[in-house]
Protein backbone atom coordinates (compact mmCIF):
# COMPACT_ATOMS: atom_id res chain seq x y z
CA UNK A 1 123.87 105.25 85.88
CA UNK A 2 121.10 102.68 86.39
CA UNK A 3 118.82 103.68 89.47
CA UNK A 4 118.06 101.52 93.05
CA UNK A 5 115.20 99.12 92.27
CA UNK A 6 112.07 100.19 94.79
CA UNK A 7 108.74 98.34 95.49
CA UNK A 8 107.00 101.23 93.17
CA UNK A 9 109.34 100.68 90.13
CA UNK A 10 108.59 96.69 90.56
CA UNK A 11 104.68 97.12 90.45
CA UNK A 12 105.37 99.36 87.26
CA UNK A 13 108.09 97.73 85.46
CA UNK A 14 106.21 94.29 85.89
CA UNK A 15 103.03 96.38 84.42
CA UNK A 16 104.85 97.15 81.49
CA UNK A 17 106.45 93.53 81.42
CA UNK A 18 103.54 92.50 80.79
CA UNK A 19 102.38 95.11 78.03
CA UNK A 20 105.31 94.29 76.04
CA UNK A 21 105.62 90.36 76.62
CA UNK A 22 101.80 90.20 75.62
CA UNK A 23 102.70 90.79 72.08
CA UNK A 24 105.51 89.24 71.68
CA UNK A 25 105.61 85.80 69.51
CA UNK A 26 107.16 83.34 72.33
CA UNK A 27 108.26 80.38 69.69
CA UNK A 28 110.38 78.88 72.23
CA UNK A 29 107.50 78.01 74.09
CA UNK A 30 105.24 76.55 71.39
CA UNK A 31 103.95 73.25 72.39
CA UNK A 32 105.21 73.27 75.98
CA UNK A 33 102.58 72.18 78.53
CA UNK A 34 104.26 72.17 81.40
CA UNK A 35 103.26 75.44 83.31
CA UNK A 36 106.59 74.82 85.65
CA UNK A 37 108.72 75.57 82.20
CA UNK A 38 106.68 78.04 80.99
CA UNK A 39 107.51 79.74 84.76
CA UNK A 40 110.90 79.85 84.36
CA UNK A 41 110.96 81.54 81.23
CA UNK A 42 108.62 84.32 82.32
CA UNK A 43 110.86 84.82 85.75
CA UNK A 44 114.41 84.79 83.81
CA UNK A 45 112.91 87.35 80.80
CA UNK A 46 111.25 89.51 83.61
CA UNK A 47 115.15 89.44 85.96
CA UNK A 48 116.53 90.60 82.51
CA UNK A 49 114.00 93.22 82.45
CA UNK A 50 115.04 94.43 85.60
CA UNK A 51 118.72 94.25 85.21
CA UNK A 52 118.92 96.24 81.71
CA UNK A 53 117.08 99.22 83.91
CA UNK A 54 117.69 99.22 87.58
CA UNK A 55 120.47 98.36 90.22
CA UNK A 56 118.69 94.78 91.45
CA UNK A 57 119.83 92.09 93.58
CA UNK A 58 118.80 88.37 92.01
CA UNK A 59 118.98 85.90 94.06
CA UNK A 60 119.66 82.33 94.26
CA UNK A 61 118.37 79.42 95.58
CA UNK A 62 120.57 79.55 98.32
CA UNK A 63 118.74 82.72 98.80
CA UNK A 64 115.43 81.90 98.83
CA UNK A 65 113.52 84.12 96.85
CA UNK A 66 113.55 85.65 93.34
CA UNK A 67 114.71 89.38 94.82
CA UNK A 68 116.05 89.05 98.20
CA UNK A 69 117.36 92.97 98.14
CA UNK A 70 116.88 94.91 100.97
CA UNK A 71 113.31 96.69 101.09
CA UNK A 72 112.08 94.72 97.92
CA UNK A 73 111.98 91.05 99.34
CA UNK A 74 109.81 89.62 96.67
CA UNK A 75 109.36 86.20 95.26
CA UNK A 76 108.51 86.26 91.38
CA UNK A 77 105.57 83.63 90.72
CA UNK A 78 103.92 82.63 87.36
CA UNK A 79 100.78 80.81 86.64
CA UNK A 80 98.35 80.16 84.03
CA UNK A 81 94.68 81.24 84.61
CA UNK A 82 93.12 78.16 84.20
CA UNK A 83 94.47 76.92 87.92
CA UNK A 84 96.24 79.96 89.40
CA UNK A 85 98.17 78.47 91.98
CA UNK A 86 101.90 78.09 92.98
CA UNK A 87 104.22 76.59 94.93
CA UNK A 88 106.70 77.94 97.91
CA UNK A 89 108.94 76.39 100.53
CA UNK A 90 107.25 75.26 103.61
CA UNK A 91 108.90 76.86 106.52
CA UNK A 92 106.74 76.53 109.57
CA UNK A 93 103.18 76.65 110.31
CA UNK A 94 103.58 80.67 111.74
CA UNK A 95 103.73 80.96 107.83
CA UNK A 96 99.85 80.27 107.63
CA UNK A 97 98.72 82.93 109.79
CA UNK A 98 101.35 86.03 109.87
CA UNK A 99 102.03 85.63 106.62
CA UNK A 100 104.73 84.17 104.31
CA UNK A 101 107.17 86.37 105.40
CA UNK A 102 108.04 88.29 102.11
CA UNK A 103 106.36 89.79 99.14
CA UNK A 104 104.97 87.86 95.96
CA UNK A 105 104.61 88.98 92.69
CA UNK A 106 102.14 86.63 90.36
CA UNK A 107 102.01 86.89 86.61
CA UNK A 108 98.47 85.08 85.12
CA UNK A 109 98.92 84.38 81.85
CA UNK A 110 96.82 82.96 79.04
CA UNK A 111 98.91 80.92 76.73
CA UNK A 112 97.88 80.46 73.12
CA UNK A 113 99.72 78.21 70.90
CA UNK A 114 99.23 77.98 67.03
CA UNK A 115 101.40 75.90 64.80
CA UNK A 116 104.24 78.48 64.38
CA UNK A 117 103.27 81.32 67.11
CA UNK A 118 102.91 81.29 71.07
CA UNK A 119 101.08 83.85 72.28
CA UNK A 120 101.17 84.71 76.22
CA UNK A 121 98.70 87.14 77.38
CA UNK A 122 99.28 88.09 80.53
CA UNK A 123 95.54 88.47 81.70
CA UNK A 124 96.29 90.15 85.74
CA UNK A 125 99.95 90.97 87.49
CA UNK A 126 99.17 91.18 91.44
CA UNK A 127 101.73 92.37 93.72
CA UNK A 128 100.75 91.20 97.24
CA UNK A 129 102.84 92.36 100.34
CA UNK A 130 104.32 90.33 102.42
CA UNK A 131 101.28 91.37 105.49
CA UNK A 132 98.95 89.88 103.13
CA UNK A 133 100.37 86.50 102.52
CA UNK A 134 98.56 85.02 105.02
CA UNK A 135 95.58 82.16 104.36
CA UNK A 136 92.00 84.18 104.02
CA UNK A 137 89.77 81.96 105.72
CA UNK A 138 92.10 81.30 109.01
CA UNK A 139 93.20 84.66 109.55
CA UNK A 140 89.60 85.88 108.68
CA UNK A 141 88.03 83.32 111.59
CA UNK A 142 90.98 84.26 114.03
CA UNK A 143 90.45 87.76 113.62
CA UNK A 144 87.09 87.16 114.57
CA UNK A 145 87.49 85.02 117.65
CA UNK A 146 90.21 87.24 119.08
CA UNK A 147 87.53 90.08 118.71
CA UNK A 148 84.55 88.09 120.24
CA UNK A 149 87.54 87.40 123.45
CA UNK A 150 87.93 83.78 122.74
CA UNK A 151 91.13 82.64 125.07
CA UNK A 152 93.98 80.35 124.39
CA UNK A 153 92.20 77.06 124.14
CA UNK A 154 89.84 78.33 122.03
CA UNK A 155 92.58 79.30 119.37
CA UNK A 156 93.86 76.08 120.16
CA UNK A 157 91.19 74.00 119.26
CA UNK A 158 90.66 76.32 115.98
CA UNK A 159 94.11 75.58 114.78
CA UNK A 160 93.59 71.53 115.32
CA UNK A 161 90.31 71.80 113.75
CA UNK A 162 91.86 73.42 110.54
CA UNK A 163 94.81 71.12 110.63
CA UNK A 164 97.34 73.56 110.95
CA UNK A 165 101.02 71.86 111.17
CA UNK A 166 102.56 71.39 114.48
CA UNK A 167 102.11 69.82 117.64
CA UNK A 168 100.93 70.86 121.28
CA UNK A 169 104.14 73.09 121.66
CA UNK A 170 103.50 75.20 118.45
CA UNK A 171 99.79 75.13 119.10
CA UNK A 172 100.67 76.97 122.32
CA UNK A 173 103.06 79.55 120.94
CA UNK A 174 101.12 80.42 118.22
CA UNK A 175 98.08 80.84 120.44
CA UNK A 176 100.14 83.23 122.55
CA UNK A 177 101.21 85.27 119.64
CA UNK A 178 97.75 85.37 118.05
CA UNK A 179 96.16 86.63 121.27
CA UNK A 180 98.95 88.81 122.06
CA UNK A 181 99.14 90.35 117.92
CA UNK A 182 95.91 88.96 115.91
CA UNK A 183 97.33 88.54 112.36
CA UNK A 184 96.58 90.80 109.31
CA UNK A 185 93.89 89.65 107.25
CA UNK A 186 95.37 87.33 104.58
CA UNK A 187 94.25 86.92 101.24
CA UNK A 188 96.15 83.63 99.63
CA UNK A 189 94.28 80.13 99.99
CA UNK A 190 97.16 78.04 101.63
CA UNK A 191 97.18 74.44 101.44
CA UNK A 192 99.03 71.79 103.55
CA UNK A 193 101.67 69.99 101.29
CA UNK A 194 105.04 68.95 101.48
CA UNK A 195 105.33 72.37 100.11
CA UNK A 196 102.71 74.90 100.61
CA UNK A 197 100.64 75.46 97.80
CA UNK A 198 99.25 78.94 97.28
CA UNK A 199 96.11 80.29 95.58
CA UNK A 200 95.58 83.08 93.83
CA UNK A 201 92.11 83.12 92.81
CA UNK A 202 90.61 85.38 95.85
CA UNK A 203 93.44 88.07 95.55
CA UNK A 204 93.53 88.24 91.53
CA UNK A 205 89.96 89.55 91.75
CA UNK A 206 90.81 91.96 94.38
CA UNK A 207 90.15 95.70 92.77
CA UNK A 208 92.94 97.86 94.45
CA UNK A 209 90.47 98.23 97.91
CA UNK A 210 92.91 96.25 99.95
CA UNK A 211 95.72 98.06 101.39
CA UNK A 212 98.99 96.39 100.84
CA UNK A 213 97.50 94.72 97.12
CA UNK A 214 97.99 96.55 94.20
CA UNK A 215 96.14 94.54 91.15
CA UNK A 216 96.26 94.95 87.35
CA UNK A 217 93.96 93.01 85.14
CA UNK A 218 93.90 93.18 81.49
């Protein structure tokens, strides 16, 4: 009987992923450029993974994320090293400073193509918990400012300044919640899109001193 999927067998099963997926000869990839392809195959072969060993829910679009189960919550994301970055739904702006509201584990790869052989090495796998999904440099300064006892239209005035999404309304509320709970330091780069686009540079280099980060680099 396969066993429950936890949080610990994710970090190590996606370690050995990539072990295994490093030497493997990926020919259905040779010659594909587009890193949203190459994504898809890395997320389906790494589900499989998890299926053939552990008791894992999979979700669905519908769902949201990659592995909605309870206590795992995780969003599978894969990007090349040259421009690790990513895409996720844009839900509100709260998303920015508390955080995206559920895990994220990032494959890096390197992809190496020869005429007959593709070659993925898979060069760091970061899992980052969901109380660290938050943008660096905004949760960093707000931190700060709640510390030195800036008041509400202080944080106000912060959040215009960086162009955080909303209007006066959400401006206010999340000025009341920031004073009342100053976020967890962050550690993606979050940028305003239609969608938000995440970066993973900061947190790939991280070496295992941040609580809630747990990094492998090859």
């Amino acid at each position: 009987m396969k066993s429950v999927l936890t949080i610990e067998k994710l970090i190590d099963s996606a370690k050995i992923f990539c072990d295994i997926e490093s030497m493997e000869n990926h020919i259905q990839l040779i010659g594909i450029t587009d890193g949203k392809a190459v994504g898809t195959y890395v997320e389906h072969k790494f589900q499989q993974f998890l299926r053939e060993r552990y008791t894992v829910e999979i979700g669905s679009s519908a769902k949201g994320i990659d592995l909605p189960g309870f206590g795992i919550e995780t969003d599978i994301k894969v990007t090349s090293i040259t421009q690790p970055q990513s895409s996720c739904p844009f839900k509100n702006a709260r998303q920015k400073i508390f955080g995206l509201g559920y895990n994220l584990l990032v494959f890096v790869y390197d992809k190496q193509d020869t005429k007959d052989s593709c070659i993925l090495r898979f060069t760091h796998c970061t899992f980052i918990g969901k109380q660290r999904t938050a943008d660096f440099t905004i949760t960093k300064r707000l931190r700060e400012m709640v510390y030195d006892g800036a008041n509400k239209e202080d944080i106000i005035g912060f959040l215009q300044d960086k162009n955080v999404p909303g209007d006066e309304i959400i401006y206010n509320e999340l000025a009341d919640e920031i004073l009342n709970n100053p976020p967890e330091q962050g550690y993606l780069t979050i940028s305003n899109a239609l969608q938000w686009r995440l970066q993973y540079s900061r947190v790939i280099g991280l070496e295992n001193h941040v609580a809630g980060v747990r990094n492998y680099a090859w």
